[in-house]
C-alpha atoms as a PDB file:
ATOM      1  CA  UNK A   1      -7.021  17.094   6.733  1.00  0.00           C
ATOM      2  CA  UNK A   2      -9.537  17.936   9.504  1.00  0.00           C
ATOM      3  CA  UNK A   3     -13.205  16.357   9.360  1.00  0.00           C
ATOM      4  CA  UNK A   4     -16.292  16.907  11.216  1.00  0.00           C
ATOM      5  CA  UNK A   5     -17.139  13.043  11.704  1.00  0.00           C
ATOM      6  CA  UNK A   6     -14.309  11.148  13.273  1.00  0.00           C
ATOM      7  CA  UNK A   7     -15.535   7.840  11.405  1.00  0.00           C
ATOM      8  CA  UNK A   8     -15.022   9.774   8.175  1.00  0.00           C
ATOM      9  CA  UNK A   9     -11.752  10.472   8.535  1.00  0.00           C
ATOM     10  CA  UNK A  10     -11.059   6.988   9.486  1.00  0.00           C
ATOM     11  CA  UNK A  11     -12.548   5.480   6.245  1.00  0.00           C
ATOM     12  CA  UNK A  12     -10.533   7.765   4.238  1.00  0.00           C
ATOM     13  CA  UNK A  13      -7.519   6.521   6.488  1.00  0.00           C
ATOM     14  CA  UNK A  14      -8.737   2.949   5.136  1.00  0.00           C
ATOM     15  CA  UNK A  15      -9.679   3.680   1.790  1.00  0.00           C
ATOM     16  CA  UNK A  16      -6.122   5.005   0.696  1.00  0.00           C
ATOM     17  CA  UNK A  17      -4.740   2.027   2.406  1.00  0.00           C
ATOM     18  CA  UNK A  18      -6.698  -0.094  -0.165  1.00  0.00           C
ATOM     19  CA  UNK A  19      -5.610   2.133  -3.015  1.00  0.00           C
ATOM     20  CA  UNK A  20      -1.845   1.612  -2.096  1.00  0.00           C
ATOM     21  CA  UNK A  21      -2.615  -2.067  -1.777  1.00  0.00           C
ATOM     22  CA  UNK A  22      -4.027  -2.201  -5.159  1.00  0.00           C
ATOM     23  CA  UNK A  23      -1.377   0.125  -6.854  1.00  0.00           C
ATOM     24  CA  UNK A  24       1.360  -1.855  -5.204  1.00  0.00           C
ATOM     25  CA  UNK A  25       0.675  -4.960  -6.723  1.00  0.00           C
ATOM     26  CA  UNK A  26      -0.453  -3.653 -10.250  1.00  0.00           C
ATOM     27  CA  UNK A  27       2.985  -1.753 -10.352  1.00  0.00           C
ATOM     28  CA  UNK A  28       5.146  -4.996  -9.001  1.00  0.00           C
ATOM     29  CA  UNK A  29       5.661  -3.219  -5.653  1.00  0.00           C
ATOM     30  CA  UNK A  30       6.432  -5.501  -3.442  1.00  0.00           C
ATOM     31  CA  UNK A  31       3.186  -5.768  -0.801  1.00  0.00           C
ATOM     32  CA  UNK A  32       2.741  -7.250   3.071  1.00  0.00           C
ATOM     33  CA  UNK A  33      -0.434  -9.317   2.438  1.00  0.00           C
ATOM     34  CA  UNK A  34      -1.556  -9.057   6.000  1.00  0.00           C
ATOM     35  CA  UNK A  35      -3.993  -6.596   6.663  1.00  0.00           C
ATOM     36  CA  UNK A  36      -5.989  -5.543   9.679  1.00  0.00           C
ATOM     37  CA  UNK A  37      -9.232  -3.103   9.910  1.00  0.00           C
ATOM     38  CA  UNK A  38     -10.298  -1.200  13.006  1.00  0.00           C
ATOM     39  CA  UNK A  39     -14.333  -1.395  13.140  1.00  0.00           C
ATOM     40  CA  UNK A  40     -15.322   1.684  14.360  1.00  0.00           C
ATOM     41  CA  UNK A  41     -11.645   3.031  15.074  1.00  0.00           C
ATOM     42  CA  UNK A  42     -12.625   6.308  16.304  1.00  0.00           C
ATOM     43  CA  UNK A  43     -13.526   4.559  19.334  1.00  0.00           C
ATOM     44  CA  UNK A  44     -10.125   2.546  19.669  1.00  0.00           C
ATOM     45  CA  UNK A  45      -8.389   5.455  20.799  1.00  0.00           C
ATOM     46  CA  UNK A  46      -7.523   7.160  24.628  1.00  0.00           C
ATOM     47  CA  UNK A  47      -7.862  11.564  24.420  1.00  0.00           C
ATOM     48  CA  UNK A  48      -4.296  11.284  24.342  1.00  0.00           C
ATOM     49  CA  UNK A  49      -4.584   9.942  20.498  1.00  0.00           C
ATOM     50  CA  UNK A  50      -3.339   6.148  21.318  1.00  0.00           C
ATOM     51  CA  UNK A  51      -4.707   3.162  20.623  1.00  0.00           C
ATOM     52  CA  UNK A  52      -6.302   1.343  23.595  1.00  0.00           C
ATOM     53  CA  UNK A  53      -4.855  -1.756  24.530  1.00  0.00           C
ATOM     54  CA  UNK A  54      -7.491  -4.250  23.075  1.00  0.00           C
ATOM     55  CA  UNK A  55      -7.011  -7.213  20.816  1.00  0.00           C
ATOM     56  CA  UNK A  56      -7.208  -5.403  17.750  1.00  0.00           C
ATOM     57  CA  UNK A  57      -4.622  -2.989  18.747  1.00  0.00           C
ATOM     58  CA  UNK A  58      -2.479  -6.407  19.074  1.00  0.00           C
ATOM     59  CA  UNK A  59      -3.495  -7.668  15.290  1.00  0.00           C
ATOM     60  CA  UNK A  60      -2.644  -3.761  14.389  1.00  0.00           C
ATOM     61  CA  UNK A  61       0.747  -4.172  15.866  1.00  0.00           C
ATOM     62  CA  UNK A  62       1.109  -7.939  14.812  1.00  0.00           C
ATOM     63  CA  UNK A  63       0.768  -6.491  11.222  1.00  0.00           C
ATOM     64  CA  UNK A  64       3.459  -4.105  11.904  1.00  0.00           C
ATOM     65  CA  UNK A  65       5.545  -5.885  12.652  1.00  0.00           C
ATOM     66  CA  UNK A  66       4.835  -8.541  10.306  1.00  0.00           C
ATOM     67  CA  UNK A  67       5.479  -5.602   7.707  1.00  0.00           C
ATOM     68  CA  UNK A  68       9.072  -4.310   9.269  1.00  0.00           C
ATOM     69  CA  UNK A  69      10.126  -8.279   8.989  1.00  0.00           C
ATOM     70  CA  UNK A  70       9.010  -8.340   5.363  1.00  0.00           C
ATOM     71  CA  UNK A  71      10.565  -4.824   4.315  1.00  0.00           C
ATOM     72  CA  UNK A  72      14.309  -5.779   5.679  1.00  0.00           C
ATOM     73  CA  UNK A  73      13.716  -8.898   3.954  1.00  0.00           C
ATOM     74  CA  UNK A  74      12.765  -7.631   0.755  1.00  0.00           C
ATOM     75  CA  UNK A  75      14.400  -4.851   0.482  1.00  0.00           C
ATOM     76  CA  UNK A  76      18.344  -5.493  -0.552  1.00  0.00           C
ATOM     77  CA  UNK A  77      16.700  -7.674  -3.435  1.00  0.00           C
ATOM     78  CA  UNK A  78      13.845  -5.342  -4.493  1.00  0.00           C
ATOM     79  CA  UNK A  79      15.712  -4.870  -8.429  1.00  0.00           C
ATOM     80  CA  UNK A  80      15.396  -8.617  -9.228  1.00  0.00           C
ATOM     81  CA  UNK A  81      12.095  -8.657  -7.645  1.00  0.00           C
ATOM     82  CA  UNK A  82      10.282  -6.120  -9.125  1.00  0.00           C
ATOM     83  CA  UNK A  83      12.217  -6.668 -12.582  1.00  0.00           C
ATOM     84  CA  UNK A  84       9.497  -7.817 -15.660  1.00  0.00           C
ATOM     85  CA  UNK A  85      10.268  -9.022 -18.608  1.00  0.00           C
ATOM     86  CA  UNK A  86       7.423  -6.638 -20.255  1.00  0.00           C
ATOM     87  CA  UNK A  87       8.717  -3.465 -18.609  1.00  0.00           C
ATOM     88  CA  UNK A  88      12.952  -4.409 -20.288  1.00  0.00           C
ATOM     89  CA  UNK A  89      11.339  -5.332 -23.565  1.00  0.00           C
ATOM     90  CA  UNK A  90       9.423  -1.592 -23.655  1.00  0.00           C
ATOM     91  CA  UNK A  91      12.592   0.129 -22.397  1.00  0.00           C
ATOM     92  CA  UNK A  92      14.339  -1.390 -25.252  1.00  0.00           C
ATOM     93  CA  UNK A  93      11.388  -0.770 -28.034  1.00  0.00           C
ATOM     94  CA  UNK A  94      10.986   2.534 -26.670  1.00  0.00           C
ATOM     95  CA  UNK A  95      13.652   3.758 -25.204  1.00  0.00           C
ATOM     96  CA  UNK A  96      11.893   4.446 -22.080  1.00  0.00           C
ATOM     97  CA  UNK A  97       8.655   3.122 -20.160  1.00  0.00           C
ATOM     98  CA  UNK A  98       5.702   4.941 -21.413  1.00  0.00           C
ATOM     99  CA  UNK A  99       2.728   6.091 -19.286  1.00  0.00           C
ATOM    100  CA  UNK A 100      -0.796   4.465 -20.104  1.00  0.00           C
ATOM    101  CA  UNK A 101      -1.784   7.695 -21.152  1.00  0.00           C
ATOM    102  CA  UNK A 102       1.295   7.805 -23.731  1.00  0.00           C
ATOM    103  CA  UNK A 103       0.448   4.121 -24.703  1.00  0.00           C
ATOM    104  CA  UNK A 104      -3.129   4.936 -25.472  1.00  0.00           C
ATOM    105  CA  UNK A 105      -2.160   7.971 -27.364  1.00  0.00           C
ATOM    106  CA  UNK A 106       0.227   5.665 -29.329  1.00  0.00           C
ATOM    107  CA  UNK A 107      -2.578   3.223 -29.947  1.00  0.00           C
ATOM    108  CA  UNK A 108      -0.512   0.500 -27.732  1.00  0.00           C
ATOM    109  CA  UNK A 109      -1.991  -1.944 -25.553  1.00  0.00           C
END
């Protein structure tokens, strides 16, 4: 998506970042807890579209990294991590796990 204001389309960049943040860990995703923002990141870039080499392009790339470690780690045990008792007790009741719109149709909190 195209925008007029460069520093609009970087706080939307930002903004869903936060949303996935906050959606992985209410839906047991597992999350990398290190986070880095860009102030004013329309200006942290060459015309070429890559980041300059400053030190928050190293904390960008720290977190990257930080957050390839943490996938391979996490990943061949994701089942038993992201396993709750709440979600097999509702698969069992229900058959299935219900959407919140379902549960509050059902009257189920």
């Amino acid at each position: 998506q195209e925008f007029d204001d460069e520093g609009h389309k970087w706080k939307s960049i930002l903004r869903c970042r936060e949303r996935v943040t906050v959606v992985g860990t209410r839906d047991a995703h597992a999350c990398c807890t290190n986070q880095s923002l860009v102030p004013k990141a329309w200006q942290e870039f060459d015309d070429e579209g890559h980041m300059k080499d400053s030190s928050l392009r190293e904390r960008v790339l720290d977190c990257a990294e930080e957050f390839a470690k943490f996938t391979a780690l996490l990943t061949p045990m994701a089942n038993e991590l992201t396993d709750r008792y709440s979600e097999r007790k509702e698969k069992e009741e229900q058959g299935t796990l219900l959407s919140q719109a379902k549960k509050e149709e059902l009257g189920i909190t």
